[in-house]
N, C-alpha and C. Protein backbone atom coordinates (compact mmCIF):
# COMPACT_ATOMS: atom_id res chain seq x y z
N UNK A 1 99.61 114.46 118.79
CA UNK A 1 99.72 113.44 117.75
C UNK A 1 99.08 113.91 116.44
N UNK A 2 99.58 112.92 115.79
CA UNK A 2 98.98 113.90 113.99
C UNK A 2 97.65 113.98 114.15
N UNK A 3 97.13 112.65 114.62
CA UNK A 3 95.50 111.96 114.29
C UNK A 3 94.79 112.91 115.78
N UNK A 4 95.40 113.59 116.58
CA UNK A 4 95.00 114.29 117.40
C UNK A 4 94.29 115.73 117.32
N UNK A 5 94.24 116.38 118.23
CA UNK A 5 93.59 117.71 117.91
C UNK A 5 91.75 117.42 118.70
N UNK A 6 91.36 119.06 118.97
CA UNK A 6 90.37 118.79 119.15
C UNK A 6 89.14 118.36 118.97
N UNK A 7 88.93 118.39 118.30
CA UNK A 7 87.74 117.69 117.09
C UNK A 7 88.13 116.43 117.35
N UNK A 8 89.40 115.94 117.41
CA UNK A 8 89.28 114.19 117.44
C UNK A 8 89.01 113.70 119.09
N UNK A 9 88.97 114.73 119.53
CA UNK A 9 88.80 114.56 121.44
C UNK A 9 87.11 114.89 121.24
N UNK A 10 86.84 115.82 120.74
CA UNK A 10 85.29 115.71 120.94
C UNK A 10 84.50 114.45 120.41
N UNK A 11 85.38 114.38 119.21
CA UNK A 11 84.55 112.84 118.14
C UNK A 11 84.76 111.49 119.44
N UNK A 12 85.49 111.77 119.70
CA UNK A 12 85.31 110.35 120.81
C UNK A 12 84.12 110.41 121.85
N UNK A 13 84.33 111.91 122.62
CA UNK A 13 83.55 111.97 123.51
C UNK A 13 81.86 111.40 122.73
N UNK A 14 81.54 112.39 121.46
CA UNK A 14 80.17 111.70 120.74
C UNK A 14 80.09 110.33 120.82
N UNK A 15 81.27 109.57 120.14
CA UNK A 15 81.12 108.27 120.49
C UNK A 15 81.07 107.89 121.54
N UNK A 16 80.81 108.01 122.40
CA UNK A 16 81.06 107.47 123.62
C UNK A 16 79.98 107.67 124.22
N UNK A 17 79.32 108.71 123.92
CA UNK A 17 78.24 108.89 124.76
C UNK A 17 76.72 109.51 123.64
N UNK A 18 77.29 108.64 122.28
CA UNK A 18 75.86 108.56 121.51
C UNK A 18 75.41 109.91 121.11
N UNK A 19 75.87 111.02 120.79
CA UNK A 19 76.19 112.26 120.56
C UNK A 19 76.23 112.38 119.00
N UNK A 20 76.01 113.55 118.48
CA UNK A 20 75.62 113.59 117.03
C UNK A 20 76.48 114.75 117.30
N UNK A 21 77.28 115.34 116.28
CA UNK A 21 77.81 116.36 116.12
C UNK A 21 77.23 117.82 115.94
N UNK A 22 75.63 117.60 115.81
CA UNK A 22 75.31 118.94 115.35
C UNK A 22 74.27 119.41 116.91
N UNK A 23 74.85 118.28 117.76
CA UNK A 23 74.09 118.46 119.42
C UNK A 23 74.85 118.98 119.69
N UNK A 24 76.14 119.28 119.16
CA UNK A 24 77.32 120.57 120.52
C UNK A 24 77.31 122.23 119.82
N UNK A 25 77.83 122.50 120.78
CA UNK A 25 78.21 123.89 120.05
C UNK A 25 79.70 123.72 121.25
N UNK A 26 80.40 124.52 120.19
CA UNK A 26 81.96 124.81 120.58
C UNK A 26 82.69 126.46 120.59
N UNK A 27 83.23 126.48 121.73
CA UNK A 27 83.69 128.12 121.87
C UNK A 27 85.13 127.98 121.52
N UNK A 28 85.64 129.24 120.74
CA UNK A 28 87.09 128.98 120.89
C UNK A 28 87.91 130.77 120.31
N UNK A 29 88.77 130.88 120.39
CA UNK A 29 89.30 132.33 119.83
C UNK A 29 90.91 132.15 119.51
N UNK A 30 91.15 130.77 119.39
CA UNK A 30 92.88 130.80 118.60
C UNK A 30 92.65 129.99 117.44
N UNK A 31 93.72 130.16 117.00
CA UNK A 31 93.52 129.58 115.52
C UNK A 31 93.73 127.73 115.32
N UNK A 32 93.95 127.84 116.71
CA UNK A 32 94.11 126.51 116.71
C UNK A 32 92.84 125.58 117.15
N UNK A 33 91.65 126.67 118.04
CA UNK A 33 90.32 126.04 117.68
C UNK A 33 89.38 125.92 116.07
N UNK A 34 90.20 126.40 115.21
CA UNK A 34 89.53 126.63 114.08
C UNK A 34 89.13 125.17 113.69
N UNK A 35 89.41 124.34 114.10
CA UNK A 35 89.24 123.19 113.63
C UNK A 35 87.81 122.65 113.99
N UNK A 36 88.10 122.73 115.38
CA UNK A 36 86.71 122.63 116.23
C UNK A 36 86.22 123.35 115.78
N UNK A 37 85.66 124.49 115.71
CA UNK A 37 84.16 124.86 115.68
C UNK A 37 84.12 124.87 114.13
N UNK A 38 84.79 124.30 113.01
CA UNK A 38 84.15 123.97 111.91
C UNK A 38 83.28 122.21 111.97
N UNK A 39 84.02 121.56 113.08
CA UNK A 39 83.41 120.51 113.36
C UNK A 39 82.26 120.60 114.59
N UNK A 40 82.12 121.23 115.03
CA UNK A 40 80.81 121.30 116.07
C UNK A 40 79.48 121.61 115.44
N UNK A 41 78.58 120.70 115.93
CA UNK A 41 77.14 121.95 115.19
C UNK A 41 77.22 123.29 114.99
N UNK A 42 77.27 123.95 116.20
CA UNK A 42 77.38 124.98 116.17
C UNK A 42 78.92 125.68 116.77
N UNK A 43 79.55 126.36 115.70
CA UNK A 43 81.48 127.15 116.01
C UNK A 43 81.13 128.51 116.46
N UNK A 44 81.61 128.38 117.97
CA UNK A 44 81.59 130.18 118.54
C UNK A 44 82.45 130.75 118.39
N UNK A 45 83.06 132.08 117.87
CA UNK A 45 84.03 132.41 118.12
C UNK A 45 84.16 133.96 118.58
N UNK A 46 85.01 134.05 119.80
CA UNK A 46 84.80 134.85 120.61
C UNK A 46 85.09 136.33 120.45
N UNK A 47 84.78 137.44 120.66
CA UNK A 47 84.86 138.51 119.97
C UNK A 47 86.63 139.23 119.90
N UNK A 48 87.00 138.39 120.71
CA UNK A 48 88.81 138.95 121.02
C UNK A 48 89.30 137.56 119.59
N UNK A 49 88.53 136.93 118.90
CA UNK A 49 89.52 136.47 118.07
C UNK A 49 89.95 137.03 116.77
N UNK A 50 90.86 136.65 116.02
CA UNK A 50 91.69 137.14 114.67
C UNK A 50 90.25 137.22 113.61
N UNK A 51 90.48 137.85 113.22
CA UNK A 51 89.34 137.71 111.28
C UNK A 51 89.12 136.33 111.00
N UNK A 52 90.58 135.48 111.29
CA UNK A 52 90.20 134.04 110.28
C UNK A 52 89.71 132.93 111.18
N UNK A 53 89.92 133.41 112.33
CA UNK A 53 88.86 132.51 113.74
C UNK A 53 87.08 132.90 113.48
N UNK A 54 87.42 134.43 113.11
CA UNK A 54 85.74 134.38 113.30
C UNK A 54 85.28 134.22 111.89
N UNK A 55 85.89 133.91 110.58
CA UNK A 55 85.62 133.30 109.30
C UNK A 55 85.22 132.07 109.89
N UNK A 56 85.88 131.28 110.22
CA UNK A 56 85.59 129.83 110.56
C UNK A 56 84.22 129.47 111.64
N UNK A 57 83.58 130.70 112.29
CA UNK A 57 82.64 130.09 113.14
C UNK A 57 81.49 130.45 112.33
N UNK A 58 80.41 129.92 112.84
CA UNK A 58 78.84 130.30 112.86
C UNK A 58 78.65 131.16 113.21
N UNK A 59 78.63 131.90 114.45
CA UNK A 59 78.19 132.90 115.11
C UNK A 59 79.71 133.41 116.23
N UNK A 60 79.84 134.68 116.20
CA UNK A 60 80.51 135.73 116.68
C UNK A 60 80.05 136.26 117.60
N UNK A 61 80.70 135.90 119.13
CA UNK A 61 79.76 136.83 120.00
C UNK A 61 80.75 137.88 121.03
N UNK A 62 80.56 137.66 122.11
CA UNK A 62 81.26 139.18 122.27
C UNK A 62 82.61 138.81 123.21
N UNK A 63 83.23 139.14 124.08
CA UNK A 63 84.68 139.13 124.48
C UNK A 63 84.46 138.15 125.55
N UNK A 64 85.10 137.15 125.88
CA UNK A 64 84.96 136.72 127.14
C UNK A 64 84.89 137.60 128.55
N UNK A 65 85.53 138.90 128.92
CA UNK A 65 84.98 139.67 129.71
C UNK A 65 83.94 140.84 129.71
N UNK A 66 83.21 140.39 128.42
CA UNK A 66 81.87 140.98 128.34
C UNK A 66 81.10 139.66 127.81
N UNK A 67 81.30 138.88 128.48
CA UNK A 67 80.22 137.77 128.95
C UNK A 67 79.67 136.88 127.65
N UNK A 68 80.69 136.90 126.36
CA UNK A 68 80.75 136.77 125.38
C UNK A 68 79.59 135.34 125.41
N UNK A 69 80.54 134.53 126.59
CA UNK A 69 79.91 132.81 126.32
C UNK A 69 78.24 132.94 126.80
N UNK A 70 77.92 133.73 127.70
CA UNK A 70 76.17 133.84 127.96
C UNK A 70 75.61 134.36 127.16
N UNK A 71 76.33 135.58 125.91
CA UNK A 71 75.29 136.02 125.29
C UNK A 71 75.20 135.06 124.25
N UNK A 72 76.39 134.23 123.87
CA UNK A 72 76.01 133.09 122.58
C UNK A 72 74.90 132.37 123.32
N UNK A 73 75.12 131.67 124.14
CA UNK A 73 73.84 131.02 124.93
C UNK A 73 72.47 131.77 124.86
N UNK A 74 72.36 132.61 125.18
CA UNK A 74 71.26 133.35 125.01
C UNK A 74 70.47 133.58 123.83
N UNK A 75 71.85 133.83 122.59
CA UNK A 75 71.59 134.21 120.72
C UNK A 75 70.83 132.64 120.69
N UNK A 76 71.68 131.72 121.07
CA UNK A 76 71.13 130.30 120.61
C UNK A 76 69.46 130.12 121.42
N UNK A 77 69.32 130.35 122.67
CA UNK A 77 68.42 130.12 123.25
C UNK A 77 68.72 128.88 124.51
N UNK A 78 69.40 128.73 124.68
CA UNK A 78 69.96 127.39 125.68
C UNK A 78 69.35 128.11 126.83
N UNK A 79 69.94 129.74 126.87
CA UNK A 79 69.43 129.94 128.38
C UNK A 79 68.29 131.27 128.21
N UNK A 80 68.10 131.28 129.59
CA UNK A 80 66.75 132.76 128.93
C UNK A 80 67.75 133.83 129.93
């Protein structure tokens, strides 16, 4: 739907469960997450994405089969 997309699926979930936008962080590597992770606190974008995916995030981390999503976790500190 027009009014659709991800960002409008996460904005609900915040509403819904009292969530502030700059409490998520969001992973993504098509151009069609670009949306999301300009709306998440924090926009991951994964090391297999295009130039203008990883323009659009915060932080750049490494391939999903080099464990891309633990080392953002780790850069951030979520996990040790």
């Amino acid at each position: 739907p027009k009014d659709g997309g991800k960002s409008a699926g996460i904005r609900r979930y915040l509403e819904e469960h009292g969530l502030d936008r700059s409490e998520i962080m969001a992973f993504g590597d098509g151009e069609n997450d670009i949306d999301m992770l300009k709306f998440a606190g924090i926009g991951v974008a994964m090391g297999n994405s295009s130039d203008l995916v990883k323009a659009a995030a915060d932080y750049v981390t490494d391939t999903i089969d080099n464990d891309g999503i633990e080392k953002a976790l780790r850069h951030f500190g979520l996990i040790d």
